[in-house]
Each structure stands twice: as C-alpha cells, then as structure tokens.
N, C-alpha and C. Protein backbone atom coordinates (compact mmCIF):
# COMPACT_ATOMS: atom_id res chain seq x y z
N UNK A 1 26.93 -86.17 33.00
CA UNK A 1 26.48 -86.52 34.32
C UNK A 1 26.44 -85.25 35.17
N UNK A 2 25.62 -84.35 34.92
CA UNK A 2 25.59 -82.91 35.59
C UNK A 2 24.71 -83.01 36.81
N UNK A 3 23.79 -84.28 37.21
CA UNK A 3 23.80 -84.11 38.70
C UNK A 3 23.61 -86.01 39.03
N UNK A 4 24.81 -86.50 38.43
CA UNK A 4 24.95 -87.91 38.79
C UNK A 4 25.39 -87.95 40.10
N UNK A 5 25.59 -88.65 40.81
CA UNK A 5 26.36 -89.29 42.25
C UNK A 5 27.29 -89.12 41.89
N UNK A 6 28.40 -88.44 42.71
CA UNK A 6 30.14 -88.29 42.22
C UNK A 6 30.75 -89.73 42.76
N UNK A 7 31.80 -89.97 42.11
CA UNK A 7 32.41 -91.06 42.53
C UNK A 7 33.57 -90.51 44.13
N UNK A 8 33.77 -91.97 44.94
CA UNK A 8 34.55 -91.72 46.33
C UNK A 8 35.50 -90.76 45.69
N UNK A 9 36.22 -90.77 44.91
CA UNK A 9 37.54 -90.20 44.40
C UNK A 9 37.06 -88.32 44.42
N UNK A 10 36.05 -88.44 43.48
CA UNK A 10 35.67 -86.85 43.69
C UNK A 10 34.87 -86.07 44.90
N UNK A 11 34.35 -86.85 45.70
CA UNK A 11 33.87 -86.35 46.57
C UNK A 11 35.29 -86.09 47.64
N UNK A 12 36.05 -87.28 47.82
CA UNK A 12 38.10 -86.87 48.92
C UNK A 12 37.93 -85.37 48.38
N UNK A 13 38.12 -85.41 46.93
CA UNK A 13 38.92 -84.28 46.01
C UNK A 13 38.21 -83.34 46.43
N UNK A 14 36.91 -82.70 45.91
CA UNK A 14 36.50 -81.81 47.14
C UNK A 14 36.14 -81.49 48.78
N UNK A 15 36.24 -82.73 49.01
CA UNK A 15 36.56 -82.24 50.44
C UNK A 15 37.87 -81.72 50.71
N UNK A 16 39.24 -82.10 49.72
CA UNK A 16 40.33 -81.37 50.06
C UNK A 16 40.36 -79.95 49.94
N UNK A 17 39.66 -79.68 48.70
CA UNK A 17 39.72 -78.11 48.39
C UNK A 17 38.92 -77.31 49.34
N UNK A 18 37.88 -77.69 50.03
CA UNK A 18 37.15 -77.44 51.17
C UNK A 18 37.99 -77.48 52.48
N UNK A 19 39.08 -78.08 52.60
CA UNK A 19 39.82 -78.74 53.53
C UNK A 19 38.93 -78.64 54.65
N UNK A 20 38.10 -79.77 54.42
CA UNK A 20 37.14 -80.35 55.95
C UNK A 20 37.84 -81.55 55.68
N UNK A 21 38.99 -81.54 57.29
CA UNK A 21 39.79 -82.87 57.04
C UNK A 21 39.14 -83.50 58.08
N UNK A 22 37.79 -83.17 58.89
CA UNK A 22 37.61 -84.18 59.86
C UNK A 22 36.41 -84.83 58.91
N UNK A 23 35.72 -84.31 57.86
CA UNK A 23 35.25 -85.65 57.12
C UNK A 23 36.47 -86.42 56.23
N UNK A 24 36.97 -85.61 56.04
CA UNK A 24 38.27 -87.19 55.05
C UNK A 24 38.91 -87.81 55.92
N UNK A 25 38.97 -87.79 57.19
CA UNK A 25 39.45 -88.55 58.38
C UNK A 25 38.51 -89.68 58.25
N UNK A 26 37.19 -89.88 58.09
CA UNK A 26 36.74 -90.89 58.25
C UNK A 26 36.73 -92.03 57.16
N UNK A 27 37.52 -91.50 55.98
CA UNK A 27 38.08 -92.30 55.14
C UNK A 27 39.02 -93.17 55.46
N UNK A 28 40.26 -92.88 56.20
CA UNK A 28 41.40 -93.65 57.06
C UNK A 28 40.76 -94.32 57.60
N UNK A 29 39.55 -95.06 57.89
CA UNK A 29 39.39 -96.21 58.37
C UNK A 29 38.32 -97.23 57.80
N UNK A 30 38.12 -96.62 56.34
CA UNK A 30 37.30 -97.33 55.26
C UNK A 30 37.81 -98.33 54.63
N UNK A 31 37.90 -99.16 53.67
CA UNK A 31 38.11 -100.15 52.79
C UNK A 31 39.73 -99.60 52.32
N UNK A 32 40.49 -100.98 52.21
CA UNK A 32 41.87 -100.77 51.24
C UNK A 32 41.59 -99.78 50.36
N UNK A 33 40.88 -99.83 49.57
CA UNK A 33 40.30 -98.69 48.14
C UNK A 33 40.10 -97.36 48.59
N UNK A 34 39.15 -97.16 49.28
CA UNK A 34 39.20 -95.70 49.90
C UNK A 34 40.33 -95.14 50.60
N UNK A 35 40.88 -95.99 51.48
CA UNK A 35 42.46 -95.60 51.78
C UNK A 35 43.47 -95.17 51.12
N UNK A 36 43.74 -95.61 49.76
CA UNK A 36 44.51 -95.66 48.34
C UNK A 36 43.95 -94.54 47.78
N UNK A 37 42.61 -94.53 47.83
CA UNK A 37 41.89 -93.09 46.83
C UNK A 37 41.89 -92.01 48.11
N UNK A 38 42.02 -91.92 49.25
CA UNK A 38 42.33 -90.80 50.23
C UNK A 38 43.63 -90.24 49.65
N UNK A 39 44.56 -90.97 50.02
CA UNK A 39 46.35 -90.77 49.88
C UNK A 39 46.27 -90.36 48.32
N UNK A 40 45.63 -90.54 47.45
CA UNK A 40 45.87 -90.07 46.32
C UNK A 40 45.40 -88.27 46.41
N UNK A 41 43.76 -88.15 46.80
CA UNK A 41 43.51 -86.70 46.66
C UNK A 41 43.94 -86.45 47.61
N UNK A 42 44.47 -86.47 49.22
CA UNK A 42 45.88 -85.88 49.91
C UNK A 42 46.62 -85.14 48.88
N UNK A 43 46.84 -85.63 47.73
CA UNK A 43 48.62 -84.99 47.44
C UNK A 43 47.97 -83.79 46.56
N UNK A 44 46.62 -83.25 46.47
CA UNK A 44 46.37 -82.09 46.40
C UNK A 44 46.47 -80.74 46.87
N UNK A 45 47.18 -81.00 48.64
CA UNK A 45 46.96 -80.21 49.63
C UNK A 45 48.30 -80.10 50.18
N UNK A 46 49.35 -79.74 50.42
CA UNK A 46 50.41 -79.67 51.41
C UNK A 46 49.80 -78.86 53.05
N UNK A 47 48.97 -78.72 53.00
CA UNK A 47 48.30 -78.26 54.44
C UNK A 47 48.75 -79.30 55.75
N UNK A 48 48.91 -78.80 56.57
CA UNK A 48 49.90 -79.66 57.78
C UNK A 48 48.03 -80.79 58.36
N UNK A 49 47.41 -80.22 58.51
CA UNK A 49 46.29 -81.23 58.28
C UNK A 49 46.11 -82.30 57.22
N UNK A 50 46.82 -82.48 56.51
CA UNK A 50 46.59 -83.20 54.87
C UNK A 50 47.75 -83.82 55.84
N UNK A 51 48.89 -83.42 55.95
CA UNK A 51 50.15 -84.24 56.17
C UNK A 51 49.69 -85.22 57.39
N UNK A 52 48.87 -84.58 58.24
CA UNK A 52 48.95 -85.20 59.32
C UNK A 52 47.85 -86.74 59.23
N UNK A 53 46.68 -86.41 58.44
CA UNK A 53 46.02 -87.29 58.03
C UNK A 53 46.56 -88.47 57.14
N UNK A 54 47.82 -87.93 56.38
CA UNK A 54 48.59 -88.77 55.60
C UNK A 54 49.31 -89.93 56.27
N UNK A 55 50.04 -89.60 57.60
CA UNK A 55 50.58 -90.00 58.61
C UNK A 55 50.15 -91.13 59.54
N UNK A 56 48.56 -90.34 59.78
CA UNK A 56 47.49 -91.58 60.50
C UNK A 56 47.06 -92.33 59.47
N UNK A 57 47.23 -92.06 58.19
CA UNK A 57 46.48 -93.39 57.23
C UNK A 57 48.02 -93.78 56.92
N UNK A 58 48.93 -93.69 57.28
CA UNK A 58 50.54 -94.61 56.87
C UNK A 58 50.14 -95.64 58.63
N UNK A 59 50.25 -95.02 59.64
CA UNK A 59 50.03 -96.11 60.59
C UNK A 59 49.09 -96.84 60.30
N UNK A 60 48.06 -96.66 60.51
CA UNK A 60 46.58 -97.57 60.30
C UNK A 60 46.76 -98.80 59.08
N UNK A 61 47.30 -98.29 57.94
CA UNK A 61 48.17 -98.88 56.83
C UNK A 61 48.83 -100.20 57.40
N UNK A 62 49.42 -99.47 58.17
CA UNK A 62 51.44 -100.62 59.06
C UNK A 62 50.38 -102.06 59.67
N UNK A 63 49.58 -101.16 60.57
CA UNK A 63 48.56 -102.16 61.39
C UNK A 63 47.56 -103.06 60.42
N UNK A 64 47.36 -102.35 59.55
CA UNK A 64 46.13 -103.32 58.96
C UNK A 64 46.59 -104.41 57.99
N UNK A 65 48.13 -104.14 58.06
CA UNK A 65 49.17 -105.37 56.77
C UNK A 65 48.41 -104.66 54.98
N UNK A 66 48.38 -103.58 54.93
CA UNK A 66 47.87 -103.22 53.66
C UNK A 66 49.17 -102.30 53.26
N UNK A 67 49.90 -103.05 52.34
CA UNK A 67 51.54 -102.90 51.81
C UNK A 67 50.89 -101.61 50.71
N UNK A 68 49.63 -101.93 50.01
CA UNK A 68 49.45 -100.86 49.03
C UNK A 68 49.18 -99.50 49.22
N UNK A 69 48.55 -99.20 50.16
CA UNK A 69 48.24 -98.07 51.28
C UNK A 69 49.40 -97.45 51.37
N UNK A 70 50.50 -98.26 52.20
CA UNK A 70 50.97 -97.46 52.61
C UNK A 70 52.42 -97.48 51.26
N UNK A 71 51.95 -97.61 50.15
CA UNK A 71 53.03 -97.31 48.94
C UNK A 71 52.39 -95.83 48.61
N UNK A 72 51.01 -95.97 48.53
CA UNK A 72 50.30 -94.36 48.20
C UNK A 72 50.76 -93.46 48.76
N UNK A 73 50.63 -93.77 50.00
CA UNK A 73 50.94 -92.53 51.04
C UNK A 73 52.43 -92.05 50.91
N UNK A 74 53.03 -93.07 50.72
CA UNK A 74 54.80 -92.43 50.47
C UNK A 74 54.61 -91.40 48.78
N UNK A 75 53.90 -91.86 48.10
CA UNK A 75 54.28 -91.52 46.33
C UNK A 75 53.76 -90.40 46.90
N UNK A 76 52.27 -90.13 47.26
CA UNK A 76 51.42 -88.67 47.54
C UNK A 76 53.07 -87.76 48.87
N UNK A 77 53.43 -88.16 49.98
CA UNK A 77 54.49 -87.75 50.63
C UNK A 77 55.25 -87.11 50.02
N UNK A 78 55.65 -87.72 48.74
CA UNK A 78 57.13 -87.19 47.65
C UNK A 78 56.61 -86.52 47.29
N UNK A 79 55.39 -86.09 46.66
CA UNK A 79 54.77 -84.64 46.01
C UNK A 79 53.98 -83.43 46.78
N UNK A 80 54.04 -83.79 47.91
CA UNK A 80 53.72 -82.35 48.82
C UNK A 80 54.32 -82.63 50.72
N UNK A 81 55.14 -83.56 50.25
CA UNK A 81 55.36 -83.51 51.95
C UNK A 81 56.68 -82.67 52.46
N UNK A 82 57.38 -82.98 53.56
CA UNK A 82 58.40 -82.01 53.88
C UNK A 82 59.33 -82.59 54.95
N UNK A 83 59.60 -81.98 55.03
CA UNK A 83 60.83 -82.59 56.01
C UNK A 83 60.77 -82.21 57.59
N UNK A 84 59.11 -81.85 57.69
CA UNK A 84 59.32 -82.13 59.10
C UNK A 84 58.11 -83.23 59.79
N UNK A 85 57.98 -84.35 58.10
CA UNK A 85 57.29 -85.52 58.57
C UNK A 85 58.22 -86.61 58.79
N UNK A 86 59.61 -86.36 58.41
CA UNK A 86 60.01 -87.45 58.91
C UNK A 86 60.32 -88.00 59.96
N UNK A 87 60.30 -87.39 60.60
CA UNK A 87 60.85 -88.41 62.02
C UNK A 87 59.35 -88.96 62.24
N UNK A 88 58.36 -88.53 61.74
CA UNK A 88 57.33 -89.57 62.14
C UNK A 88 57.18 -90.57 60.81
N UNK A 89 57.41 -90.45 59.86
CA UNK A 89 57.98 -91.94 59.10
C UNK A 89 58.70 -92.66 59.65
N UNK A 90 59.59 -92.07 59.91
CA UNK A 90 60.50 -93.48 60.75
C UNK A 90 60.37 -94.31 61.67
N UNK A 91 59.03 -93.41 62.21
CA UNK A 91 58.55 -94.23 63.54
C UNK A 91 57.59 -95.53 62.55
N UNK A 92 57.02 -94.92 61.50
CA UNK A 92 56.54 -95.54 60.90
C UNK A 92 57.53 -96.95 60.72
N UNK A 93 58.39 -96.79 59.75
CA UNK A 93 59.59 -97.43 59.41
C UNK A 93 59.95 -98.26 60.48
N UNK A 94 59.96 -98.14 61.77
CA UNK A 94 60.30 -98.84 62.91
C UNK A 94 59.57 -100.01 63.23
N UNK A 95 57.99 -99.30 62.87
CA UNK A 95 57.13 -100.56 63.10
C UNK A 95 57.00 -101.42 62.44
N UNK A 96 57.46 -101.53 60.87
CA UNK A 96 57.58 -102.81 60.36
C UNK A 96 58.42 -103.47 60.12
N UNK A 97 58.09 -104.72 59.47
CA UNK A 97 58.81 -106.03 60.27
C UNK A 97 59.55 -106.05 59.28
N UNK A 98 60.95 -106.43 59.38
CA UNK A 98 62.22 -106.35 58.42
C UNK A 98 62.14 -107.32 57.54
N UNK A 99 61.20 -107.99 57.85
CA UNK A 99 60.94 -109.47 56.07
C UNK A 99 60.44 -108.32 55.10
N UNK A 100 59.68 -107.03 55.23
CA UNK A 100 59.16 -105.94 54.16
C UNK A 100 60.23 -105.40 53.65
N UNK A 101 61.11 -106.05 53.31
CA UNK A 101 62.43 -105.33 52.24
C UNK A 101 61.95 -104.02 51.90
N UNK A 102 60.70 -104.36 50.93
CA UNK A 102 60.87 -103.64 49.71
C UNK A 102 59.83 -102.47 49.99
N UNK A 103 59.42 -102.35 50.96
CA UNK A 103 58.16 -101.20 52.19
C UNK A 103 59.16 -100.74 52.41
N UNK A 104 59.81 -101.23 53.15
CA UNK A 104 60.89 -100.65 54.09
C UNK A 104 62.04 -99.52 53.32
N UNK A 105 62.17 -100.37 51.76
CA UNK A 105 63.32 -99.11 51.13
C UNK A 105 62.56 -97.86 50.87
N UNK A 106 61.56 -98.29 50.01
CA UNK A 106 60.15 -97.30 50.08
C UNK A 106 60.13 -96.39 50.88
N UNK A 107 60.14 -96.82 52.23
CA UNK A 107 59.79 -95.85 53.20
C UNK A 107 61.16 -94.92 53.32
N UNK A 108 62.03 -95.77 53.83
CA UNK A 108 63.70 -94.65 53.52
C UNK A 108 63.55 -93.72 52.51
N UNK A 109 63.60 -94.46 50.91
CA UNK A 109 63.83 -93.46 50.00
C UNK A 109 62.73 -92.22 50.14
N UNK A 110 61.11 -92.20 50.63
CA UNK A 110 60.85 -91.43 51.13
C UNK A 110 61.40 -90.01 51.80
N UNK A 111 61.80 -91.12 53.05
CA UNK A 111 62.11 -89.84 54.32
C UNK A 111 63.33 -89.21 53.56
N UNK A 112 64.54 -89.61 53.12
CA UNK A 112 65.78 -89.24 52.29
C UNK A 112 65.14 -88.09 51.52
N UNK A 113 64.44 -88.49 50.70
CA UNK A 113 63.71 -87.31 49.52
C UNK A 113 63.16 -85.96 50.40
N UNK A 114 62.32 -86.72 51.47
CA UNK A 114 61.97 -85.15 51.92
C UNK A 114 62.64 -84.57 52.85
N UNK A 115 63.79 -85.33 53.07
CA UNK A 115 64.87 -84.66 54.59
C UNK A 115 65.48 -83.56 53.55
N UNK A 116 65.53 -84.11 52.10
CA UNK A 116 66.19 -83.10 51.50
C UNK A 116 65.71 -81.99 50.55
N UNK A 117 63.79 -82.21 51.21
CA UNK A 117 63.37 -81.03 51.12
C UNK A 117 63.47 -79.93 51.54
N UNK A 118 63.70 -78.65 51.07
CA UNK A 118 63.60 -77.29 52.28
C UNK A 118 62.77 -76.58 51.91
C-alpha cells in the first residue's frame, strides 16, 4: 500500500513526530475510537504539549462517561508522563463519581506511579 489512505492511527502517529498538536487536538473531540487511538500515539511523545493534550482528552473522557478513554490515557501517562501531571489527575480523580471503583484506583495507581517519577 505505497500510496493507500493511511489509517486514523497512522496519520495521530505522524502528526506526533511532526508534533503539530493543534491538529491532534482536534482528535479529543472525535469518536470514542479516535480518542483511544489519540492516547495511544500520545505515548510516543513525552513533550509537555502531548501531556497536556493527554490531560484535555482525560477530562473530555470524565464528561463524556467514556471509562475506556480515559483507561488509555492513564496506560499512555505510565509510559511517558511525570510527576508534574499529577495534581491535574487528581483534579481529574475528583470529578468522578465514587460508584467508578475501579477508574478511580486506575487513576490513583497512576498519579502514585508518576509522583514517583523523577
């Protein structure tokens, strides 16, 4: 497929290596699927733009009741994030509703992992 249509997944992926994060911004407000395939090519980039986009697709996530979203965004978090996103996880963490047990440990064991990043 040397000049097929790339799939959503490879087109995120080079836009990360390009890091034009104001077109992968407009992914954070596409379909569950594109949200999930954003947060995945995110964890290509530790760039504080990548983190920060990671962040607005974990809220948007909280708001839209899409539990899978925002599981991506924590797994992609544990492999390039840092410890000075957490206090905005927690805000994250704050906003949901305590029947999400199992979001909610998710999100802790998160912030824990990268508080004890340096």
């Amino acid at each position: 497929m040397l000049f097929g249509k790339k799939s959503p997944e490879e087109k995120m992926e080079k836009l990360v290596h390009r890091k034009d994060w104001s077109r992968l911004a407009d992914y954070v407000y596409g379909d569950e699927n594109q949200k999930k395939e954003l947060a995945q090519a995110l964890a290509q980039s530790d760039d504080e733009s990548s983190l920060d986009l990671l962040l607005r697709l974990a809220d948007v996530a909280v708001a839209a009741n899409e539990d899978d979203v925002l599981k991506e965004v924590c797994e992609t978090l544990k492999k390039v994030g840092n410890d000075h996103v957490t206090a905005d996880l927690h805000e994250v963490l704050m906003k949901l509703p305590k029947e999400k047990e199992d979001l909610r440990e998710e999100l802790s064991s998160t912030i824990q992992l990268l508080h004890k990043k340096l």
